[in-house]
N, C-alpha and C. Protein backbone atom coordinates (compact mmCIF):
# COMPACT_ATOMS: atom_id res chain seq x y z
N UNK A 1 0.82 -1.19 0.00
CA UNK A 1 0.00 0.00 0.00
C UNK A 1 0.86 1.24 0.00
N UNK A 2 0.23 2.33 -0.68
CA UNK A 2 1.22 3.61 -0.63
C UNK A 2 0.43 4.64 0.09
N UNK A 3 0.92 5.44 0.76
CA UNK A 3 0.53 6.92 1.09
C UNK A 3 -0.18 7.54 -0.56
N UNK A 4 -1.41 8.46 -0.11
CA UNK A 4 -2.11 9.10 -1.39
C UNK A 4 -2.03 10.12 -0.89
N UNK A 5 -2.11 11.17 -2.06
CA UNK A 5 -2.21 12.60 -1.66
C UNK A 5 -3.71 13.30 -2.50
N UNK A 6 -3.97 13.97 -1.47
CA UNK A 6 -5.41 14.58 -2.32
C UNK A 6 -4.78 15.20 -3.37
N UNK A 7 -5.65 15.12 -4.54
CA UNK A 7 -5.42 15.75 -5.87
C UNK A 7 -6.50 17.09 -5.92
N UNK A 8 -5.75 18.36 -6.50
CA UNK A 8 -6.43 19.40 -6.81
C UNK A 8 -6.46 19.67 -8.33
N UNK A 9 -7.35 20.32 -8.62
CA UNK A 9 -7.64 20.95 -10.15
C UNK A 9 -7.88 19.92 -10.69
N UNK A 10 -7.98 20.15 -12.13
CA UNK A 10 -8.42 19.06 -13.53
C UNK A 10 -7.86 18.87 -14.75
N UNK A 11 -6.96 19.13 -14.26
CA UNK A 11 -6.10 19.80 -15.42
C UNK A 11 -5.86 18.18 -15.94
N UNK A 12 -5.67 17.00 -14.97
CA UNK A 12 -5.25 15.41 -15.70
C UNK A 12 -6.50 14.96 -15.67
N UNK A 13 -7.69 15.91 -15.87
CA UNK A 13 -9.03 15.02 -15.67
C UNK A 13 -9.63 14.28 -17.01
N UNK A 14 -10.08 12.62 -16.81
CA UNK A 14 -10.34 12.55 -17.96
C UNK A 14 -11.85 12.76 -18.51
N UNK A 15 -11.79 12.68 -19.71
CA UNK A 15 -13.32 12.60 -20.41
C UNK A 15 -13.48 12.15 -21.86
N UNK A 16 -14.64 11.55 -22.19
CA UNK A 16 -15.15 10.92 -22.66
C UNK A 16 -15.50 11.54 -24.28
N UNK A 17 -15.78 11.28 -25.32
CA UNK A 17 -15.88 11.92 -26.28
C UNK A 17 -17.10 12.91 -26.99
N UNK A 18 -18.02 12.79 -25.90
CA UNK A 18 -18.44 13.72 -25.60
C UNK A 18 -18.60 14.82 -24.88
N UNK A 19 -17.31 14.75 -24.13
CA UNK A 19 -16.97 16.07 -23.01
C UNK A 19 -17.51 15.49 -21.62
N UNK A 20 -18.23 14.31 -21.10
CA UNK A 20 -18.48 13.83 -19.93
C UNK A 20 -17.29 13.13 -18.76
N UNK A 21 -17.37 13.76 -17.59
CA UNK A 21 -16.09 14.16 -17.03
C UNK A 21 -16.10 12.23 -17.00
N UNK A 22 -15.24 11.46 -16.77
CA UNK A 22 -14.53 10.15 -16.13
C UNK A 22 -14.48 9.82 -14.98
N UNK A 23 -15.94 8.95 -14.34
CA UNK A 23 -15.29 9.21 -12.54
C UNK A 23 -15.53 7.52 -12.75
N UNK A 24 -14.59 7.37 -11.27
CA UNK A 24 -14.10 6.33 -10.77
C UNK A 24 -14.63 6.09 -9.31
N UNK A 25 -15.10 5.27 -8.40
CA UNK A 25 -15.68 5.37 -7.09
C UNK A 25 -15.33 3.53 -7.00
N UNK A 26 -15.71 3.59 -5.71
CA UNK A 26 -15.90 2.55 -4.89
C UNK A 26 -16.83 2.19 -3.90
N UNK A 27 -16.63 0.75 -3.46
CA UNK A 27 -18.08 0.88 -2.19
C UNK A 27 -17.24 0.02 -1.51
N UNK A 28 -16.91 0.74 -0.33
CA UNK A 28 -16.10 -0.27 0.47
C UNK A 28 -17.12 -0.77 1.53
N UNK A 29 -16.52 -1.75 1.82
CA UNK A 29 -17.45 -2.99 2.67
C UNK A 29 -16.59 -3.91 3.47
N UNK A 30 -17.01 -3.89 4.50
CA UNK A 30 -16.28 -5.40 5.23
C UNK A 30 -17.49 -6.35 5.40
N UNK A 31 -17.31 -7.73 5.47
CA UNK A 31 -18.22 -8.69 5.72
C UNK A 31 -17.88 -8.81 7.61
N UNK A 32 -19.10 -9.18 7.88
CA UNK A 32 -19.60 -9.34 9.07
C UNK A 32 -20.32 -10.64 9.09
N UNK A 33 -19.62 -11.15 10.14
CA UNK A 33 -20.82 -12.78 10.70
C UNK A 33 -22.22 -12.58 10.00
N UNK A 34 -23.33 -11.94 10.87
CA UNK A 34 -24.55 -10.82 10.37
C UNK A 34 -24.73 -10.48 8.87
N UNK A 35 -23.94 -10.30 8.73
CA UNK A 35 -23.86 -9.88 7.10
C UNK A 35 -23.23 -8.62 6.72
N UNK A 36 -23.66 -7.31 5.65
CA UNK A 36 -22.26 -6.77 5.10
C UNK A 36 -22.20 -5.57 5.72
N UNK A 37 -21.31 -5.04 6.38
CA UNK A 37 -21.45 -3.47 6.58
C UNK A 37 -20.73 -2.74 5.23
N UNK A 38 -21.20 -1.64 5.36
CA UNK A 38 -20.93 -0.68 3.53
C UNK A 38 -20.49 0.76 4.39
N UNK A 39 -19.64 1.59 3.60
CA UNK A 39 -19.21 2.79 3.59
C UNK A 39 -19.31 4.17 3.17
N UNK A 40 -20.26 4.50 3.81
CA UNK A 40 -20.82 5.78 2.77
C UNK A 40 -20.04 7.18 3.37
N UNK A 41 -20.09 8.10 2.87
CA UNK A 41 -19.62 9.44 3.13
C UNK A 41 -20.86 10.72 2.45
N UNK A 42 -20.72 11.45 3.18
CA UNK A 42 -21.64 12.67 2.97
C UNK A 42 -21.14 13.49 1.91
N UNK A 43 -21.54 14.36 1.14
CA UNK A 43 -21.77 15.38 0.23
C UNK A 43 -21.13 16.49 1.01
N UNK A 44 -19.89 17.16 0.55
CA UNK A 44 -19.53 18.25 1.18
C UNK A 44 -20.82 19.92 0.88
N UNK A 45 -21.47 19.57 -0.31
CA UNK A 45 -22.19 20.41 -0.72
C UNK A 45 -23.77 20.50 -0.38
N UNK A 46 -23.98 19.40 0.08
CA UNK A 46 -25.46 19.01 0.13
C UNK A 46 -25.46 18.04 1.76
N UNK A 47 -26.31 17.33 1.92
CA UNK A 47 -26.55 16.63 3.05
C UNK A 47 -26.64 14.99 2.44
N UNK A 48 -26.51 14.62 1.32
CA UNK A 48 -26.44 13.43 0.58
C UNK A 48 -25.57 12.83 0.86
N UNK A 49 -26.27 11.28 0.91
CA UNK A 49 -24.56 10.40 1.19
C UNK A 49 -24.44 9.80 -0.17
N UNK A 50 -23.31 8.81 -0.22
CA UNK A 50 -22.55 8.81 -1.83
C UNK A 50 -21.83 7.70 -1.26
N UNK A 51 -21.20 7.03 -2.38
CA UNK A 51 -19.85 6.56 -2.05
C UNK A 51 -18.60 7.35 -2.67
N UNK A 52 -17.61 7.16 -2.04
CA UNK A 52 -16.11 7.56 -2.66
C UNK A 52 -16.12 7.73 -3.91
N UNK A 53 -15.73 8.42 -5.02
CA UNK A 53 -15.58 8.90 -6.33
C UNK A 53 -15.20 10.13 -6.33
N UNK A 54 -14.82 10.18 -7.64
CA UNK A 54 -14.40 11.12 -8.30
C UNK A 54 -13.58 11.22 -9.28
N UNK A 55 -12.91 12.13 -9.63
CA UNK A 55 -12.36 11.87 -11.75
C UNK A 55 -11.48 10.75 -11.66
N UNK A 56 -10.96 10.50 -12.65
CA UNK A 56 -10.07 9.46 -13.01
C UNK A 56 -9.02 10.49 -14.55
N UNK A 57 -8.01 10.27 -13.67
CA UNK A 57 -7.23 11.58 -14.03
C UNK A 57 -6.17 10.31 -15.34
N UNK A 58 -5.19 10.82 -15.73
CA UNK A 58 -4.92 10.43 -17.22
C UNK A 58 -4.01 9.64 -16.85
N UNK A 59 -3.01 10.14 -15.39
CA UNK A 59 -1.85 9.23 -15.31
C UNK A 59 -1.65 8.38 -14.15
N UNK A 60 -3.10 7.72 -14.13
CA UNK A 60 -3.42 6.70 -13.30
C UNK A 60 -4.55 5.39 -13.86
N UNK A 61 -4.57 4.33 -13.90
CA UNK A 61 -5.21 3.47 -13.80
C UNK A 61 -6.82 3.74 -13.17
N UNK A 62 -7.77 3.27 -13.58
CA UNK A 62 -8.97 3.11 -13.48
C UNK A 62 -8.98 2.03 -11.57
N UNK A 63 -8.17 1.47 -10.89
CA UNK A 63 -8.37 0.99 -9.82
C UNK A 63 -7.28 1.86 -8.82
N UNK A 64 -6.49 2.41 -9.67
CA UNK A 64 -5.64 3.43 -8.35
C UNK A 64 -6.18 5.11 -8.16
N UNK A 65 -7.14 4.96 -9.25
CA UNK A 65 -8.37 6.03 -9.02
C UNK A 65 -9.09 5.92 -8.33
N UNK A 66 -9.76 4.52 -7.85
CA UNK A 66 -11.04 4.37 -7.36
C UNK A 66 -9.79 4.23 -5.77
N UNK A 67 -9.00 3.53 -5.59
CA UNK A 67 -8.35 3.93 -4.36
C UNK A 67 -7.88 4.56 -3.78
N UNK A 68 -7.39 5.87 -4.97
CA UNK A 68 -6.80 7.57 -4.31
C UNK A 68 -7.86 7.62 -3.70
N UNK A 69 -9.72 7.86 -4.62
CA UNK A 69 -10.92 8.81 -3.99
C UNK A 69 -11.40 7.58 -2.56
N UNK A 70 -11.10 6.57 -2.77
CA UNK A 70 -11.38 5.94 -1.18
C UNK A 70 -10.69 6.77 -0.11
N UNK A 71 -9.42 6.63 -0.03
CA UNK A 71 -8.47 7.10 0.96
C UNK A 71 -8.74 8.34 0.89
N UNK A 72 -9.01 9.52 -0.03
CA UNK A 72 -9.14 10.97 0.09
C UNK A 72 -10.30 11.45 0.41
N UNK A 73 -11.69 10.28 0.09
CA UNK A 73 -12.76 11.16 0.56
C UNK A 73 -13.24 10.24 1.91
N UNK A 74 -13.23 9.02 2.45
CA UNK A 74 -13.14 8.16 3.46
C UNK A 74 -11.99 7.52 3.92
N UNK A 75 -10.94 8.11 3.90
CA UNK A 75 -9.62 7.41 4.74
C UNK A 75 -9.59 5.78 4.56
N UNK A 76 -9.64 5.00 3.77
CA UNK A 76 -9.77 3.83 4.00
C UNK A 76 -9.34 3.29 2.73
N UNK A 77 -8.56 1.92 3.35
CA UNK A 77 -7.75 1.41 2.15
C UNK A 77 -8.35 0.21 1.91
N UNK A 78 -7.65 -0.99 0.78
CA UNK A 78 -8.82 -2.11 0.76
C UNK A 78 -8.16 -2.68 -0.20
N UNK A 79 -8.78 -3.99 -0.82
CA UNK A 79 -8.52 -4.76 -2.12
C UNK A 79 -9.13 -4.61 -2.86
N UNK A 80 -8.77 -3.49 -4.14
CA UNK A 80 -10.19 -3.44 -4.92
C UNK A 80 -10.55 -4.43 -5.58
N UNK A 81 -11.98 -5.08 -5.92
CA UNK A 81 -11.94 -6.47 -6.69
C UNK A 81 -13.08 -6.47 -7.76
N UNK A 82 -13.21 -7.21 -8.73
CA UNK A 82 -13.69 -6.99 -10.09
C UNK A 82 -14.56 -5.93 -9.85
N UNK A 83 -14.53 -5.13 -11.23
CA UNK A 83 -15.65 -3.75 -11.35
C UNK A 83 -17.08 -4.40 -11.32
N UNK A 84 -17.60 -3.66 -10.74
CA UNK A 84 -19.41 -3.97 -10.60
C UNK A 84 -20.29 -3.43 -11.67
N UNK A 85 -19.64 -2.22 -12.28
CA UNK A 85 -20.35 -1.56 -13.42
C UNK A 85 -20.42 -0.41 -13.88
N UNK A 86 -21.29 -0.28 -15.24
CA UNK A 86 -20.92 1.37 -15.51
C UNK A 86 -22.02 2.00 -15.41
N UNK A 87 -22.05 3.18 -14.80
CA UNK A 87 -23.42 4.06 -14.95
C UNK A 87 -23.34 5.75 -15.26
N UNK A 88 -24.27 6.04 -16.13
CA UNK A 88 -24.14 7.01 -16.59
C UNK A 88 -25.20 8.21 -15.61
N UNK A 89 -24.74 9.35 -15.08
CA UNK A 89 -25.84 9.83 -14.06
C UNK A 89 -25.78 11.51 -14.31
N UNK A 90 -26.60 12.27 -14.05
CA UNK A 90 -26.32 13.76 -14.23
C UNK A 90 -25.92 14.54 -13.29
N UNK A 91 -24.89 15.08 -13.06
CA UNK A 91 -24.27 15.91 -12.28
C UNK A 91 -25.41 16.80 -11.28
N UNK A 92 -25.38 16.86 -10.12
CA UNK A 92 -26.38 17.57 -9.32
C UNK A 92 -26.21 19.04 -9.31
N UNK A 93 -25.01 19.49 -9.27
CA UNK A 93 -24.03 20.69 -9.31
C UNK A 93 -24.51 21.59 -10.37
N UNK A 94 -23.88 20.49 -11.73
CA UNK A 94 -23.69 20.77 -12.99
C UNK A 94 -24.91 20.41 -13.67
N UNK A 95 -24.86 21.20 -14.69
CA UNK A 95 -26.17 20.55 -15.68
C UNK A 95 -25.18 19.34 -16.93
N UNK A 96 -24.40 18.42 -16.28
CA UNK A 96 -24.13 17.81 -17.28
C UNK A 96 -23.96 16.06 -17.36
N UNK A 97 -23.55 15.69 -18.00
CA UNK A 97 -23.80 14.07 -17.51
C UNK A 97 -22.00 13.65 -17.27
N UNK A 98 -22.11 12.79 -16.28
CA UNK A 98 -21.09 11.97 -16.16
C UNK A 98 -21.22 10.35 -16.05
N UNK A 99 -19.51 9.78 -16.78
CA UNK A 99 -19.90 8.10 -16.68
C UNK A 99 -18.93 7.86 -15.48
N UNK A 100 -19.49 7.33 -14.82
CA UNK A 100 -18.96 6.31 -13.65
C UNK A 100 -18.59 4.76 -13.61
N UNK A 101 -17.26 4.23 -13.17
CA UNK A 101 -16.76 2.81 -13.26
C UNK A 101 -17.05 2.68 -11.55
N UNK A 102 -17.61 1.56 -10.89
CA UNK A 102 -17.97 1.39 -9.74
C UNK A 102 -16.65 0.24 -9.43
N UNK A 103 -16.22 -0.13 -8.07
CA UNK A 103 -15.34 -1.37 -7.95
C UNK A 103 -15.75 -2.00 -6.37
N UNK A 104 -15.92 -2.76 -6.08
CA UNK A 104 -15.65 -2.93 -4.15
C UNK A 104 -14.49 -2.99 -3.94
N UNK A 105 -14.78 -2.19 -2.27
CA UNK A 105 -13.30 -2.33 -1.88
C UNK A 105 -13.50 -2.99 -0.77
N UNK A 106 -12.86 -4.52 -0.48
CA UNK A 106 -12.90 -5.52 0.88
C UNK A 106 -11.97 -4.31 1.34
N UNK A 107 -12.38 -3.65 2.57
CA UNK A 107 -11.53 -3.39 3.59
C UNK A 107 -11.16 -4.46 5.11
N UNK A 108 -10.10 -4.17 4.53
CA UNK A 108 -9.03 -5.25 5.85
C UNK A 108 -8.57 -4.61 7.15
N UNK A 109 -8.42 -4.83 8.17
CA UNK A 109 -8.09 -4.16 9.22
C UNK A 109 -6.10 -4.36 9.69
N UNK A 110 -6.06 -5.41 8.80
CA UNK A 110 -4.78 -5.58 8.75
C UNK A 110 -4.15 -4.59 8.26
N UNK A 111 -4.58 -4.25 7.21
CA UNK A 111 -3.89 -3.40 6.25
C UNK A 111 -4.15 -1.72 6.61
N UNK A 112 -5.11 -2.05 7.29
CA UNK A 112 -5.30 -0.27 8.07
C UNK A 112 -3.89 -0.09 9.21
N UNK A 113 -4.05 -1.20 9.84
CA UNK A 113 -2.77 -1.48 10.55
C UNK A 113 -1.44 -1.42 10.24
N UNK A 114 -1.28 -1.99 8.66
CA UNK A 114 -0.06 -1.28 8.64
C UNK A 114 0.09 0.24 8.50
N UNK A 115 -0.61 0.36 7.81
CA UNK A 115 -0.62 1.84 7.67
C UNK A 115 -0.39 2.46 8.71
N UNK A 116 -0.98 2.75 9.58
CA UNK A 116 -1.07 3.60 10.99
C UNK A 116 0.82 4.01 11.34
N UNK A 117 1.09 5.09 11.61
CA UNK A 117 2.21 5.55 11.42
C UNK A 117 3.01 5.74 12.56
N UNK A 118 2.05 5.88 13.74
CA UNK A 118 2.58 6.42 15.16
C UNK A 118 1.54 5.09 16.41
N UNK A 119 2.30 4.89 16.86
CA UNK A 119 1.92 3.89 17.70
C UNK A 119 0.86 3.63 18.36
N UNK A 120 0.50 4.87 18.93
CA UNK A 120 -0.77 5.55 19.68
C UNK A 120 -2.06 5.09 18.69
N UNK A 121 -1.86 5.52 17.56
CA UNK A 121 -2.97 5.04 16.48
C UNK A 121 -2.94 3.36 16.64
N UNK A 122 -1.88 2.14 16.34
CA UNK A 122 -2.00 1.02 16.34
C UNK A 122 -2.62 0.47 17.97
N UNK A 123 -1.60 0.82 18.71
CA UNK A 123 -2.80 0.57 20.46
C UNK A 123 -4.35 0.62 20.18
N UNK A 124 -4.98 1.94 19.66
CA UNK A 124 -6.32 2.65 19.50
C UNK A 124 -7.08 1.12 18.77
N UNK A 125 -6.29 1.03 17.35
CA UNK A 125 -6.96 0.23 17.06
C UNK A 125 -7.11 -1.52 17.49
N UNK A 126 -5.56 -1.93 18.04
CA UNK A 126 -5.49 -3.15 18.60
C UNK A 126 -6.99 -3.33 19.83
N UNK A 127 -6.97 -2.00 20.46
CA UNK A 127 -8.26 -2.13 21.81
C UNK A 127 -9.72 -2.37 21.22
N UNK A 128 -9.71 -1.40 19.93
CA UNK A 128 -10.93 -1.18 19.19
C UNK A 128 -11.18 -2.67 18.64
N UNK A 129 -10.07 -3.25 18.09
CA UNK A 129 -10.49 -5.08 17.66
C UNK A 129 -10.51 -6.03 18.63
N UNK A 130 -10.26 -5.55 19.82
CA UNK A 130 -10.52 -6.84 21.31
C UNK A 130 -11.66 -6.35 21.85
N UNK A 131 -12.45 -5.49 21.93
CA UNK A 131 -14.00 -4.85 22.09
C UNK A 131 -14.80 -5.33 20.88
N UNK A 132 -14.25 -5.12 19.76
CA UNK A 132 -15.36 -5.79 18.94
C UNK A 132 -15.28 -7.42 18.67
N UNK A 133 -14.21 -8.03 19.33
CA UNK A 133 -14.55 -9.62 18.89
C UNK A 133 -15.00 -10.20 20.27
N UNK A 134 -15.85 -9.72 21.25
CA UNK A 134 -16.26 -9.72 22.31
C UNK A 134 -17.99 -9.67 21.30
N UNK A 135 -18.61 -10.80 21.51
CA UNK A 135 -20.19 -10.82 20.34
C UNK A 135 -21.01 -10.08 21.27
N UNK A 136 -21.02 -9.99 22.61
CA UNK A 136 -21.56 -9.56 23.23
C UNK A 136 -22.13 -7.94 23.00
N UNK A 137 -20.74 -7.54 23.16
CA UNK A 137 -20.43 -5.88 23.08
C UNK A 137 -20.72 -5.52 21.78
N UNK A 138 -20.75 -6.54 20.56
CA UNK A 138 -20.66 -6.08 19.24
C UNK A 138 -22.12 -5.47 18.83
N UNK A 139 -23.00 -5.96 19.77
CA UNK A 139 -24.66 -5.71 19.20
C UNK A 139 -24.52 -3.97 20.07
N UNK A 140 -23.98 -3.72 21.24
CA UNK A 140 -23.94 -2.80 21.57
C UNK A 140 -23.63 -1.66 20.97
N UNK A 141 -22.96 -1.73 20.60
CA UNK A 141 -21.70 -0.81 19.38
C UNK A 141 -22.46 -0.48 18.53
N UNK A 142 -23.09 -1.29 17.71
CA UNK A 142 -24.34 -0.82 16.19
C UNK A 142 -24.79 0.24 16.76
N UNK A 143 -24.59 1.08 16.06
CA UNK A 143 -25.87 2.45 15.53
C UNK A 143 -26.38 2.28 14.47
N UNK A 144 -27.35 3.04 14.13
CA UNK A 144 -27.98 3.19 13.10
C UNK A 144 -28.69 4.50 13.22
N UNK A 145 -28.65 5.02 11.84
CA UNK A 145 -28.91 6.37 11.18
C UNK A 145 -30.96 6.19 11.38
């Protein structure tokens, strides 16, 4: 796994031959005993939730796109695994259309783990995974929106 850096402007943004911008997203998910938990993030502009996306710039791959906008718009890293599909949708912003490549991302806790840079963060999460494999405590923990 690598460190990502948020990307600004559009200047490597791609598009389509009709001028429709190129986005790339994901739906990250971990499986659960219970079944799947999913990853959504809010709309900086609106109150809408979404998943991770956004352009797919020229000098990157179609899956290290969909994993920059994971990590840049939900912090979270993962295995991306076969694309789920394409959809074409109209910009809420904009009056214009964009195509979207969708992918899942299995997020691993291992791999959050390596990541973590300063120790204090790995403790946080080592406590956070001995509270949740306790089945008891785990029904406790659920929220819901």
């Amino acid at each position: 796994m690598v460190a990502l850096v948020s990307r600004q402007g559009r200047q490597l943004q791609r598009y389509n031959n009709c001028g429709s911008r190129l986005i790339v997203g994901c739906i990250p998910y971990k499986l659960k005993q219970n079944g799947v938990e999913v990853l959504v993030v809010t709309s900086q502009k609106r109150e809408d939730i979404m998943f991770p996306k956004g352009g797919w710039e020229l000098d990157e791959t179609m899956i290290q796109a969909a994993c920059r906008e994971a990590f840049e718009e939900a912090g979270v890293q993962g295995k991306v695994e076969d694309k789920l599909g394409e959809w074409r949708y109209k910009s809420k912003s904009h009056d214009k259309i964009h195509e979207a490549v969708m992918f899942p991302l299995n997020v691993n806790v291992a791999e959050v783990m390596a990541e973590c840079k300063q120790s204090w963060m790995k403790e946080a999460l080592d406590r956070l995974m001995e509270r949740l494999s306790s089945s008891d405590l785990m029904e406790e923990l659920v929220f819901s929106c």
